[in-house]
Protein backbone atom coordinates (compact mmCIF):
# COMPACT_ATOMS: atom_id res chain seq x y z
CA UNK A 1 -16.27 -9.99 136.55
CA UNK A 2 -13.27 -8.98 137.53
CA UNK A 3 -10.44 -7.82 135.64
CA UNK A 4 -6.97 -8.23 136.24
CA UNK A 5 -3.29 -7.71 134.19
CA UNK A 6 -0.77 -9.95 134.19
CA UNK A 7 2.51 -9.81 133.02
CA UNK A 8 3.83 -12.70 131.28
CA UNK A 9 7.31 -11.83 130.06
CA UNK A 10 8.44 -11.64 133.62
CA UNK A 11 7.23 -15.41 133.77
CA UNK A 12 9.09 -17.21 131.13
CA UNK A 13 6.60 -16.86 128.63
CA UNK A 14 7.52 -15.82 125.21
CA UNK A 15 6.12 -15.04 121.87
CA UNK A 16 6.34 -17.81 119.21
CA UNK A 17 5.99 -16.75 115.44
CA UNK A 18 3.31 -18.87 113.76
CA UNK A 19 4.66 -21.20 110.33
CA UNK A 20 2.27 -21.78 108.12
CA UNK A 21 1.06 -25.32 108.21
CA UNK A 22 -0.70 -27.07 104.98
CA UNK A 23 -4.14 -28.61 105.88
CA UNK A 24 -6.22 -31.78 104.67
CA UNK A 25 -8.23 -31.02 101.51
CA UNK A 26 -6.57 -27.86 100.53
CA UNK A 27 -3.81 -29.52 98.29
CA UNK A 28 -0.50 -31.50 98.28
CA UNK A 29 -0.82 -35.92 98.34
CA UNK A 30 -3.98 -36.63 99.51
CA UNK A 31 -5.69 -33.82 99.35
CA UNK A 32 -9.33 -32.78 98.06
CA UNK A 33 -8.19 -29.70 96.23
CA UNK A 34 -5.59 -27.96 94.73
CA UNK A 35 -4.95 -24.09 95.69
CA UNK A 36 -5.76 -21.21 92.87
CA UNK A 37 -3.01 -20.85 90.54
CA UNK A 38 -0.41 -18.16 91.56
CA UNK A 39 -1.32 -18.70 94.82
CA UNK A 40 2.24 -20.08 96.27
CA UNK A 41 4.67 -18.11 97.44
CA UNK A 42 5.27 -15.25 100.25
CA UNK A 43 1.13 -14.86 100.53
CA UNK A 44 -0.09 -18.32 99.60
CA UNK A 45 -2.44 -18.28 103.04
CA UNK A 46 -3.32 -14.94 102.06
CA UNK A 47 -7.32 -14.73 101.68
CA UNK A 48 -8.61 -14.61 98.17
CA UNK A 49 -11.50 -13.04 100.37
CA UNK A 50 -12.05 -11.74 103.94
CA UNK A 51 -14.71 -12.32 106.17
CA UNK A 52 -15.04 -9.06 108.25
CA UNK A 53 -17.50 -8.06 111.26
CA UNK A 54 -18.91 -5.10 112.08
CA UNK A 55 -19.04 -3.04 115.07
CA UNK A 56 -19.05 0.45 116.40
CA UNK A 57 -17.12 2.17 118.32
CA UNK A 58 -17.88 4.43 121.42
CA UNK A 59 -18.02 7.40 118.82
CA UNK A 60 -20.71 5.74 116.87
CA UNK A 61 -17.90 5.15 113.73
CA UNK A 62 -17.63 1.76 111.99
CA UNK A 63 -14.90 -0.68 112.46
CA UNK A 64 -14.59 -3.63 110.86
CA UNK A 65 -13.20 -6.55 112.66
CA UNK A 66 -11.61 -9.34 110.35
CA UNK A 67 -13.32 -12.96 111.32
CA UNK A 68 -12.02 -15.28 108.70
CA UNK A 69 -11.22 -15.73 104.69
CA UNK A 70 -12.39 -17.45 102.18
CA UNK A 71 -9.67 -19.08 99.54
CA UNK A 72 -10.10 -20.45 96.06
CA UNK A 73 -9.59 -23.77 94.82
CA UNK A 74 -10.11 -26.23 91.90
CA UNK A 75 -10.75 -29.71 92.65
CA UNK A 76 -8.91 -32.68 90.71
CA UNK A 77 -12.15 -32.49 88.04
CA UNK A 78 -11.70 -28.77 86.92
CA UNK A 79 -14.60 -27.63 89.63
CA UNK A 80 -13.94 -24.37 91.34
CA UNK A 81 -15.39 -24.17 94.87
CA UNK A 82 -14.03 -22.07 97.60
CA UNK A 83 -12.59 -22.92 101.47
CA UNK A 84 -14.41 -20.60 103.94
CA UNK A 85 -13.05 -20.08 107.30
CA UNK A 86 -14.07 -18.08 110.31
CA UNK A 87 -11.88 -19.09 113.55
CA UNK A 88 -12.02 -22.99 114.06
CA UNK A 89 -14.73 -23.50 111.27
CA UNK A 90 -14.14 -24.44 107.70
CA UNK A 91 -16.36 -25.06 105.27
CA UNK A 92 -16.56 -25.52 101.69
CA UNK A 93 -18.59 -23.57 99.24
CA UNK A 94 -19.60 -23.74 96.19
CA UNK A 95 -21.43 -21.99 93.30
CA UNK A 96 -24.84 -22.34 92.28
CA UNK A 97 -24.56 -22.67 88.74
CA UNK A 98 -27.43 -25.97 88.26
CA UNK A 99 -30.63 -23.98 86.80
């Protein structure tokens, strides 16, 4: 494969800052869930969690690559579960508490 550079700021392309966006299922009307308490404000998409990969580098040290988070959340009954998310995936998880 070949590999080639391209320069896109000399082609009208330019950097757009990403807003935070509220999803289906993680609270507001409608929703599944509610967030965590304490969770709103400046860091409310913050990760209660991270998902990290691992890989090495051409020295042979460790680096850890984040993937995805994974967020807390209470559901309109009192049950905590949490929202787990690596790239386009989400999924919901929850504890194993039945015996």
């Amino acid at each position: 494969m070949k590999e080639t550079e391209e320069k896109l700021d000399e082609e009208g392309f330019e950097e757009i800052p990403m807003e935070p966006k509220a999803e289906p299922g993680s609270g507001g009307p409608g929703g599944s869930g509610s967030n965590a308490p304490g969770a709103g404000g400046a860091g409310a998409n913050r990760p209660d969690l991270r998902v990290v990969q691992t890989d090495r580098d051409k020295d042979g040290n460790v680096i850890y690559s984040n993937v995805g988070g994974m967020w807390k959340n209470v559901s309109k009954n009192g049950n905590v579960f949490y929202t787990l998310r690596i790239g386009q995936l989400k999924l919901l998880v929850f504890p194993n508490d039945r015996k």
